[in-house]
N, C-alpha and C. Protein backbone atom coordinates (compact mmCIF):
# COMPACT_ATOMS: atom_id res chain seq x y z
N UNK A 1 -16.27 20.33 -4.52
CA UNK A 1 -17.20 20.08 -3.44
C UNK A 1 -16.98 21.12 -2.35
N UNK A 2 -17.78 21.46 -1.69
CA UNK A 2 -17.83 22.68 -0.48
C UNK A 2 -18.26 21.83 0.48
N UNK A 3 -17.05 21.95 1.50
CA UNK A 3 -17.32 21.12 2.82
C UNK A 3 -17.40 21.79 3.70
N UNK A 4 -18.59 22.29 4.95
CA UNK A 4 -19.02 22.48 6.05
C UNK A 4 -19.19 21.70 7.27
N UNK A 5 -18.40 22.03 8.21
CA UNK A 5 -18.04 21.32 9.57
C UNK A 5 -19.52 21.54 10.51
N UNK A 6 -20.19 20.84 11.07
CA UNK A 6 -21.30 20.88 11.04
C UNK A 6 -21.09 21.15 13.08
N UNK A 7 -20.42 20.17 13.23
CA UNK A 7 -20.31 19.91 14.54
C UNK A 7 -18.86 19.05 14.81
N UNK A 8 -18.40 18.53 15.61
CA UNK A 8 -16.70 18.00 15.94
C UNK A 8 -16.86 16.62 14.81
N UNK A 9 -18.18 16.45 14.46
CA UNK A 9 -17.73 14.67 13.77
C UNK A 9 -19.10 14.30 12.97
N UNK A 10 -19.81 15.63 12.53
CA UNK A 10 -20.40 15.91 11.41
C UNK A 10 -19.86 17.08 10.29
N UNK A 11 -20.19 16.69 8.50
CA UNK A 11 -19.87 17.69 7.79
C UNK A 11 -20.90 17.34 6.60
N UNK A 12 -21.24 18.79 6.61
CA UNK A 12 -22.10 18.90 5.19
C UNK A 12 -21.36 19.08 3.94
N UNK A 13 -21.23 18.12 3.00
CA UNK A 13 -20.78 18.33 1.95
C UNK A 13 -21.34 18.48 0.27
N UNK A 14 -21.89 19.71 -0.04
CA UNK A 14 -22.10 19.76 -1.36
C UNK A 14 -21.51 19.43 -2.71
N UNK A 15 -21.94 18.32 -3.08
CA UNK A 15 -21.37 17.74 -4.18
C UNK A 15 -21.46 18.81 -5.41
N UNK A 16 -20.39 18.50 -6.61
CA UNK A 16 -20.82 19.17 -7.53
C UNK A 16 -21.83 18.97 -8.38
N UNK A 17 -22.62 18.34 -8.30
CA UNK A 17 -24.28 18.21 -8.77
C UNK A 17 -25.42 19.01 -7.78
N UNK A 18 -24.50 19.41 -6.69
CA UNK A 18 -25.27 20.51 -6.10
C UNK A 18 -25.90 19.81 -4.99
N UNK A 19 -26.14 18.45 -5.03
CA UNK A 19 -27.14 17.23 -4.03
C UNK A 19 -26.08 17.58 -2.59
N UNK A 20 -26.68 17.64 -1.39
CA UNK A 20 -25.96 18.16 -0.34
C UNK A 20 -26.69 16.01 0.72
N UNK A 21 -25.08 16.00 1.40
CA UNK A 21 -24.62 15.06 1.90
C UNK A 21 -24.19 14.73 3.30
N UNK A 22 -24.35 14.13 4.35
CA UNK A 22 -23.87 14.15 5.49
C UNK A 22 -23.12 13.12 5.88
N UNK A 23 -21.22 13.22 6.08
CA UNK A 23 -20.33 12.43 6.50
C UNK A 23 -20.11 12.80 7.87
N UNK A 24 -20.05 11.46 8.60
CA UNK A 24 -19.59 11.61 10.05
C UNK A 24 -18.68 10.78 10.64
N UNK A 25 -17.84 10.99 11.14
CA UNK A 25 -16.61 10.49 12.07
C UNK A 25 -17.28 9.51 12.83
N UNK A 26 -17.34 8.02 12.61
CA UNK A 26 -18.14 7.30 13.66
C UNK A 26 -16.81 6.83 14.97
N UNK A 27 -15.81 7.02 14.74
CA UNK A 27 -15.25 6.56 16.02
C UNK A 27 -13.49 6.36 15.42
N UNK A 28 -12.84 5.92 16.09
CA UNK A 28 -11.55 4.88 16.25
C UNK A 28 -11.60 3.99 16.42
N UNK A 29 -12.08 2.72 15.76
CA UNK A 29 -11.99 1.31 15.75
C UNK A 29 -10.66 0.88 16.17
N UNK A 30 -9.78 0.76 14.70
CA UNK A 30 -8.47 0.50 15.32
C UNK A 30 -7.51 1.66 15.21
N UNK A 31 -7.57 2.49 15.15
CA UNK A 31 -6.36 3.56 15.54
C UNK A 31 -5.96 4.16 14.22
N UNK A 32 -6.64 3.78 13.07
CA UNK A 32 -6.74 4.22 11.72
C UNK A 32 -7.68 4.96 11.17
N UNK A 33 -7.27 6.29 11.04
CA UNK A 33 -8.47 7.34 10.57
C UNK A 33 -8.79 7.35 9.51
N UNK A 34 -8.51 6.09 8.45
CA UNK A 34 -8.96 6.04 7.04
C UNK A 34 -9.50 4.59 7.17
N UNK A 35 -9.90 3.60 8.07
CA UNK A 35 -10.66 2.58 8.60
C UNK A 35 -11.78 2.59 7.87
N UNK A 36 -12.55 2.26 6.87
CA UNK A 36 -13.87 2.43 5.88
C UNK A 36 -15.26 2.37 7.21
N UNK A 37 -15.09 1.55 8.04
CA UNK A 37 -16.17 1.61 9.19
C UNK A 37 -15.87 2.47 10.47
N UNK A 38 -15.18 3.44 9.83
CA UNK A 38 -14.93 4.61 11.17
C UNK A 38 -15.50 5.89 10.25
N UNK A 39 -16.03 6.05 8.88
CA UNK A 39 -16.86 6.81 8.64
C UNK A 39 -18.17 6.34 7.55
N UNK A 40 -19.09 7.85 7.93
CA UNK A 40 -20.20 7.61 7.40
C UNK A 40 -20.93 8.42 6.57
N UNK A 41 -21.66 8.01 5.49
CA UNK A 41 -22.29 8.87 4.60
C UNK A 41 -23.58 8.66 4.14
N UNK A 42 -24.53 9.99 3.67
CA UNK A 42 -25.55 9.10 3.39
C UNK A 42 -25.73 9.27 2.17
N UNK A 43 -24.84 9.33 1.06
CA UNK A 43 -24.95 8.95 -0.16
C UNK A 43 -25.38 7.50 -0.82
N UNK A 44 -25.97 7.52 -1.98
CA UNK A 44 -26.22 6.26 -2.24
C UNK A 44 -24.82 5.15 -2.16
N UNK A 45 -24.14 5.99 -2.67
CA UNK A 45 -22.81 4.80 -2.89
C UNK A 45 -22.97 4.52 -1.48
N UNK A 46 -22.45 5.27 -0.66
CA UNK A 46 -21.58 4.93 0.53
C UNK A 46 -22.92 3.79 1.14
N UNK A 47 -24.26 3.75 0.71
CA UNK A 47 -25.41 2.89 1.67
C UNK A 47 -25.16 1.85 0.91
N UNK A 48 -24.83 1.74 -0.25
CA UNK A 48 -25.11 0.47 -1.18
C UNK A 48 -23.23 -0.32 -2.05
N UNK A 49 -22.56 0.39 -1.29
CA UNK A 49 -21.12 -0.22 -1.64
C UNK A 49 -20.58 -0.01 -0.22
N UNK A 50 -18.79 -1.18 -0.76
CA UNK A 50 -18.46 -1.06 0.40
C UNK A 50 -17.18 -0.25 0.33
N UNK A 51 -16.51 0.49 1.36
CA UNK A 51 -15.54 1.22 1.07
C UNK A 51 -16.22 2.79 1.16
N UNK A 52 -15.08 3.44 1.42
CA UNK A 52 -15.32 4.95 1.62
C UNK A 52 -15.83 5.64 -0.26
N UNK A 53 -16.63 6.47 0.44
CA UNK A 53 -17.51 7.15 -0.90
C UNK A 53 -16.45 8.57 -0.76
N UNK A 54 -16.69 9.03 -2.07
CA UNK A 54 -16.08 10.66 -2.62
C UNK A 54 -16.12 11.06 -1.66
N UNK A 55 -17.37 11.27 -0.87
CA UNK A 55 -17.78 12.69 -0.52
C UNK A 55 -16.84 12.41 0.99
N UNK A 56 -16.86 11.09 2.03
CA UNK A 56 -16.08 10.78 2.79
C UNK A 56 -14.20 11.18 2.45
N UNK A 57 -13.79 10.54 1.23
CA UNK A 57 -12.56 11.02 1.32
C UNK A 57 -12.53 12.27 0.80
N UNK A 58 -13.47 13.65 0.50
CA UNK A 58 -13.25 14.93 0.23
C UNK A 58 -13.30 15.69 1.74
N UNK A 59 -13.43 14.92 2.81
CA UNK A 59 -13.67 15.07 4.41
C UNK A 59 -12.50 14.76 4.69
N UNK A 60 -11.99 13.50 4.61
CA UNK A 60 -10.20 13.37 5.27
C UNK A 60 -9.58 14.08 4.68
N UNK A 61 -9.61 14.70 3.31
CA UNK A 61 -8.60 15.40 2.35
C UNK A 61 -8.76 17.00 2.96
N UNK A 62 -9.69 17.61 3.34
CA UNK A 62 -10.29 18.49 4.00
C UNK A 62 -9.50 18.77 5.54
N UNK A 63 -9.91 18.02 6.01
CA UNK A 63 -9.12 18.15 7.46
C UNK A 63 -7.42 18.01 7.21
N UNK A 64 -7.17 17.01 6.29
CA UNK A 64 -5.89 16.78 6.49
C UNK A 64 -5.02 18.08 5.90
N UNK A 65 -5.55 18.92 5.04
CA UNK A 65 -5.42 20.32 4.26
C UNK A 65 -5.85 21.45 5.15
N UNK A 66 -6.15 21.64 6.03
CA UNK A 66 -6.64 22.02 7.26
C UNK A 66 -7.78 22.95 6.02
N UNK A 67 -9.06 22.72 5.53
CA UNK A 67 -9.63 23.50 4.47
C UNK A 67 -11.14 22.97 4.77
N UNK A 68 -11.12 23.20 6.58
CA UNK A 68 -12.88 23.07 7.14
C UNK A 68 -13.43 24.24 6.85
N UNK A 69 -14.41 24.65 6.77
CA UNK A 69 -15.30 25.66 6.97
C UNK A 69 -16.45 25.76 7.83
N UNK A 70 -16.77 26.47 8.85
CA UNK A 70 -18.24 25.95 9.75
C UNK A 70 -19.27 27.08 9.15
N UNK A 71 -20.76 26.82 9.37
CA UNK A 71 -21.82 27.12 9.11
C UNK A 71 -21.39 29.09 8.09
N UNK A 72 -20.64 29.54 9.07
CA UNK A 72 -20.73 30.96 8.38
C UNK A 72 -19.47 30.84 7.37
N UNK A 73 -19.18 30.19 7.12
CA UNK A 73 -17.91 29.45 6.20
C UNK A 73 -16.30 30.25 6.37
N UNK A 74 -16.19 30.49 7.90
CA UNK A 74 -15.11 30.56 8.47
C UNK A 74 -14.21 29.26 8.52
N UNK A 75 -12.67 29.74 8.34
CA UNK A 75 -11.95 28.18 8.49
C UNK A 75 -11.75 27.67 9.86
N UNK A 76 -11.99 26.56 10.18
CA UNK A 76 -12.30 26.05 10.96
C UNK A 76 -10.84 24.80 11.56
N UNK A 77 -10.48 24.66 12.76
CA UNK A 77 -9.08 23.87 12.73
C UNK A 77 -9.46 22.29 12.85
N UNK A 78 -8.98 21.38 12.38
CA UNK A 78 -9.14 20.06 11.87
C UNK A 78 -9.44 19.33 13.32
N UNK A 79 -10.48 18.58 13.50
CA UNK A 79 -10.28 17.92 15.22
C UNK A 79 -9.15 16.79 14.96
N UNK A 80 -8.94 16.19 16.35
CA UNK A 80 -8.16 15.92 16.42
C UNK A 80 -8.28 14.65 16.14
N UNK A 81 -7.75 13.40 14.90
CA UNK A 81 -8.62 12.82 14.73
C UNK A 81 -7.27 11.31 14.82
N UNK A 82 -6.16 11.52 15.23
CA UNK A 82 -5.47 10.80 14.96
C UNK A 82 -4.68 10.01 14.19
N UNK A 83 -4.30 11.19 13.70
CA UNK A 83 -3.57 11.33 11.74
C UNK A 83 -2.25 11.15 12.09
């Protein structure tokens, strides 16, 4: 998957079927950055199951690997997300 940092708490992520995806950082609920309702996707899974979808944990695995990329696919440093 090729993940693009879109903005501080958006990322475009191209799946390997090529279908392109948008995960976003909705907040700090409780102080847990792997919280299933502190992110968001608009993949089918992630609208129609519950629990974090692929393309969401290829975003924490991403930041936590510091392996962002923004629009010109420069690496980009992980925000600060409370890891």
């Amino acid at each position: 998957m090729k993940i693009t940092q879109l903005d501080n708490d958006a990322y475009e992520v191209v799946s390997d079927s090529g279908k392109t995806y948008t995960v976003r950082y909705e907040g700090s609920g409780d102080g847990d950055p792997e919280y299933c309702a502190m992110w968001s996707c608009d993949c089918p899974a992630s609208t129609y199951r519950s629990g974090l979808c692929k393309h969401a944990h290829a975003v924490i695995d991403a930041i936590d690997n510091d392996e962002l990329h923004d629009e010109e696919t420069e690496p980009q440093p992980a925000p600060a997300l409370g890891f």
